[in-house]
N, C-alpha and C. Protein backbone atom coordinates (compact mmCIF):
# COMPACT_ATOMS: atom_id res chain seq x y z
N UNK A 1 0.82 -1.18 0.00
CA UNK A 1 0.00 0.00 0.00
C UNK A 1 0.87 1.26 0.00
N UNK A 2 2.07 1.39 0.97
CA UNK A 2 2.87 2.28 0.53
C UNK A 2 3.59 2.72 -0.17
N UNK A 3 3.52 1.90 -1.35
CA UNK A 3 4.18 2.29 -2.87
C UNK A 3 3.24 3.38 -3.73
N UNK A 4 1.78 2.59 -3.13
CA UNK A 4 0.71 3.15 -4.00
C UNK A 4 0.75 4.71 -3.52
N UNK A 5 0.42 5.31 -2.18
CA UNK A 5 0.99 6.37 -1.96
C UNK A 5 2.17 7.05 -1.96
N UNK A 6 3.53 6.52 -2.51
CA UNK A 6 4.05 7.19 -2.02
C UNK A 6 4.67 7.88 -4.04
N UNK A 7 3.90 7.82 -5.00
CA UNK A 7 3.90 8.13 -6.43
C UNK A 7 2.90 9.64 -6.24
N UNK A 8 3.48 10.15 -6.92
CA UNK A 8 2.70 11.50 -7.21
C UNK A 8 1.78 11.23 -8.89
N UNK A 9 0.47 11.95 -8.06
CA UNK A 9 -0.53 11.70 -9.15
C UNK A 9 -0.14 12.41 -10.58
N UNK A 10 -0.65 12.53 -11.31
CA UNK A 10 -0.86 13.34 -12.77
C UNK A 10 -1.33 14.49 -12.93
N UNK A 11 -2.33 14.80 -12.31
CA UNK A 11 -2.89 15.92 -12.27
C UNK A 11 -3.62 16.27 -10.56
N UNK A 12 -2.85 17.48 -10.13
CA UNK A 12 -2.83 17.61 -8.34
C UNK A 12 -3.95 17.92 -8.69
N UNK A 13 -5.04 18.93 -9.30
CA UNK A 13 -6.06 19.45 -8.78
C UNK A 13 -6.96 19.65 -9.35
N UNK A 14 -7.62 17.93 -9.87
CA UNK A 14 -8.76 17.72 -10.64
C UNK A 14 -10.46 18.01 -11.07
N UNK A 15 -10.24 18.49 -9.92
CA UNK A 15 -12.10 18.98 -9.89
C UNK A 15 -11.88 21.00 -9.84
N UNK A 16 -10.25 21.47 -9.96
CA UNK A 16 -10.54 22.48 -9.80
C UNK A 16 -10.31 23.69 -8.85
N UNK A 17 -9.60 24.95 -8.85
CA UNK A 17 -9.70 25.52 -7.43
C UNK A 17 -11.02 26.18 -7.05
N UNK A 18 -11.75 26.08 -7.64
CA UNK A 18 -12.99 27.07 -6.42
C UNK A 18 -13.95 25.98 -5.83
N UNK A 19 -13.68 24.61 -5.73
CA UNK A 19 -13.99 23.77 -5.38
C UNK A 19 -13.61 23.52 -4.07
N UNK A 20 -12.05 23.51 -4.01
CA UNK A 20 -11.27 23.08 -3.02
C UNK A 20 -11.02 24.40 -2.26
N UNK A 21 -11.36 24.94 -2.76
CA UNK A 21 -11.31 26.88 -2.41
C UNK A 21 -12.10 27.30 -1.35
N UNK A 22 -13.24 27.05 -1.86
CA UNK A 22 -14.41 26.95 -0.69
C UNK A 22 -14.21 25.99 0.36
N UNK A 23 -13.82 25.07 0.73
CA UNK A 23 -13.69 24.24 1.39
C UNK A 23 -12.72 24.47 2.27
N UNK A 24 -11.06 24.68 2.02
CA UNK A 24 -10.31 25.21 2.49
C UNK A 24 -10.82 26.41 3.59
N UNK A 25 -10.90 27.47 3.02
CA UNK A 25 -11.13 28.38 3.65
C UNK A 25 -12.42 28.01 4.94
N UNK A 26 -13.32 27.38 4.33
CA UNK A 26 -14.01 26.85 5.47
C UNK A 26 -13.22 25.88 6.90
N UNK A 27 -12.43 25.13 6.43
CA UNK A 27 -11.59 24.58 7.20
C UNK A 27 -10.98 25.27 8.17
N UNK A 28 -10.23 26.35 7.68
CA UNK A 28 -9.32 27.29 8.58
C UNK A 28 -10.50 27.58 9.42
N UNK A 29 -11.44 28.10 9.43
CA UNK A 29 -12.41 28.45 9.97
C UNK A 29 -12.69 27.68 10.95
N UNK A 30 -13.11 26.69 10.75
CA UNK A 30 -13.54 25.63 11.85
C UNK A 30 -12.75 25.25 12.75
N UNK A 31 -11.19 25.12 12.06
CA UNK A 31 -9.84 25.17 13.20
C UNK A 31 -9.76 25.88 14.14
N UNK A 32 -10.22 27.37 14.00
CA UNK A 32 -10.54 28.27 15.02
C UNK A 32 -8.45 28.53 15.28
N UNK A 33 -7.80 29.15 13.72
CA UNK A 33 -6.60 28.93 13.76
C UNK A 33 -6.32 31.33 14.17
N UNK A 34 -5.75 31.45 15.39
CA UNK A 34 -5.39 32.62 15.47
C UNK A 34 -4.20 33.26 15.55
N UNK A 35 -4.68 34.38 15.11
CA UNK A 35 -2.78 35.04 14.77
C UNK A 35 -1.81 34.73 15.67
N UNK A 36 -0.85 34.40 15.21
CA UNK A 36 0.11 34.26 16.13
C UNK A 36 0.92 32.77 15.87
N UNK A 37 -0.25 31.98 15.32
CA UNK A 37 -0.34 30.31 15.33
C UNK A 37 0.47 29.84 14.36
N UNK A 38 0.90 28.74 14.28
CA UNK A 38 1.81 28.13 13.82
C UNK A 38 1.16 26.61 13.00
N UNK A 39 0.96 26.64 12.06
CA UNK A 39 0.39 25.51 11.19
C UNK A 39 1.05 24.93 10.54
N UNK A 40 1.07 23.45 10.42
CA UNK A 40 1.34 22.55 9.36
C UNK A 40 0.75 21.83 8.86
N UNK A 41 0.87 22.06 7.59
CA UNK A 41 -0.13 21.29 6.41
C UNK A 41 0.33 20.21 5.49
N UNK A 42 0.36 18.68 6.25
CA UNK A 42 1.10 17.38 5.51
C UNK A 42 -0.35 17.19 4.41
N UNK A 43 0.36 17.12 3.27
CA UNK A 43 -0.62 16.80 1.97
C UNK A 43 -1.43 18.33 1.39
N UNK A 44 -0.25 19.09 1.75
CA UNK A 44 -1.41 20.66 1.04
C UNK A 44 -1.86 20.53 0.01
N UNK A 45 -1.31 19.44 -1.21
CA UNK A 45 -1.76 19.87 -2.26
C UNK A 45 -1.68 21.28 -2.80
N UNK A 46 -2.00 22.04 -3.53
CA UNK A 46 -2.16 23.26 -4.13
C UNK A 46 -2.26 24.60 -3.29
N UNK A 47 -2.72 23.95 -1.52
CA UNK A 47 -2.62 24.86 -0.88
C UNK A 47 -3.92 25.93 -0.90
N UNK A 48 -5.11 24.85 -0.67
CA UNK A 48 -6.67 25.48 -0.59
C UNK A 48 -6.51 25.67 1.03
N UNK A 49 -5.97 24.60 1.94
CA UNK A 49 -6.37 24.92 3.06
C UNK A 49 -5.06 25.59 3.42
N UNK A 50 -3.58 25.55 3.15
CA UNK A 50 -3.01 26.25 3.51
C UNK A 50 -2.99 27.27 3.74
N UNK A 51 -2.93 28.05 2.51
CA UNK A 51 -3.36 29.99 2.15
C UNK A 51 -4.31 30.48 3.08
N UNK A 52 -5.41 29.87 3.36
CA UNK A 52 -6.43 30.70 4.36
C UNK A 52 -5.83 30.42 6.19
N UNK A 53 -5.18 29.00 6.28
CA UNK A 53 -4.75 29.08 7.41
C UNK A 53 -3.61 30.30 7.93
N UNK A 54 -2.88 30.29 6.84
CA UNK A 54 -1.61 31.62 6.88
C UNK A 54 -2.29 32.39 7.68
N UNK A 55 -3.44 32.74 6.36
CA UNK A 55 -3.55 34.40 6.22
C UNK A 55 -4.32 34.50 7.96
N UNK A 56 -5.25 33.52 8.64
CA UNK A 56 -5.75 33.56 10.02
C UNK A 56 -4.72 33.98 10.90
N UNK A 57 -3.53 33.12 10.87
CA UNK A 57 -2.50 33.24 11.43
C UNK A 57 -1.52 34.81 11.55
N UNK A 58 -1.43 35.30 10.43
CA UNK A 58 -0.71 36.71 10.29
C UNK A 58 -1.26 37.43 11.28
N UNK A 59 -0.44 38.45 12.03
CA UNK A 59 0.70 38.82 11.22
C UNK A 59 1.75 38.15 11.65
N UNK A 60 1.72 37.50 12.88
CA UNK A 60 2.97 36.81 13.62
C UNK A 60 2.86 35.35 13.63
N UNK A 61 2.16 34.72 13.13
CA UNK A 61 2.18 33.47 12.65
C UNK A 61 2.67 32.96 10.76
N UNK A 62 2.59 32.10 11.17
CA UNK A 62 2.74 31.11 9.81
C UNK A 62 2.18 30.05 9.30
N UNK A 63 2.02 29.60 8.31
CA UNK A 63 1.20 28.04 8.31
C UNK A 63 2.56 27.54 6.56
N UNK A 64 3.13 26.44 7.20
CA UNK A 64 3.77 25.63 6.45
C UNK A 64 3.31 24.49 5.52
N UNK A 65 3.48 24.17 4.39
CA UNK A 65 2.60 23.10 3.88
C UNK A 65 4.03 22.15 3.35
N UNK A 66 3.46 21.03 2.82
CA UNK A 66 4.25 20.13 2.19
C UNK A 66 3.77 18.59 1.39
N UNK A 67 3.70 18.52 0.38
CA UNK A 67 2.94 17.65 -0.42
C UNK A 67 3.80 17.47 -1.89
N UNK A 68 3.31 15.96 -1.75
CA UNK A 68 4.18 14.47 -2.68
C UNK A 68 3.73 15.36 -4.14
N UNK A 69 2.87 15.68 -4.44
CA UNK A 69 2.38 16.67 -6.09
C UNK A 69 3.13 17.43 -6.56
N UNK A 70 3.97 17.69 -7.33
CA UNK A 70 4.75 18.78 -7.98
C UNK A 70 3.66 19.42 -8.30
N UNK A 71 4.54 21.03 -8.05
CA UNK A 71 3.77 22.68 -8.65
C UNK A 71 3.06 22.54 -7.23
C-alpha cells in the first residue's frame, strides 16, 4: 500500500480551485486557527487549506505546507 501512496498523481487538482477553495477556507475556519499560530499542512496539495490558514495566522504566525504533487 505504501508504494501506492508514495507516487505523485498526474494531475494535483482535478475537480478544480474554487472547489477546493471553498472548502479550504471553510476549514481554517472551523480550526478556530489565530494570529500568532503556527500551522502545518502534511498533503497541502495546491494549498486550498493552507493559504487561508496563513492568512488567520498573520501577522505573527505562519502556516507551512508540504505535499508528494509537484507545482
Amino acid at each position: 500500500m505504501s508504494d501506492y501512496w508514495s507516487k505523485p498523481i498526474k494531475e494535483c487538482n482535478p475537480t478544480g480551485l474554487d472547489y477546493w477553495e471553498y472548502f479550504g477556507v471553510k476549514l481554517a475556519e472551523q480550526a478556530a486557527i489565530a494570529p500568532g499560530a503556527k500551522v502545518l499542512d502534511i498533503g497541502c496539495g495546491t494549498g486550498s487549506s493552507l493559504i487561508p490558514a496563513g492568512k488567520r495566522a498573520e501577522p505573527t504566525g505562519y502556516a507551512t505546507g508540504i505535499d508528494i504533487c509537484p507545482g
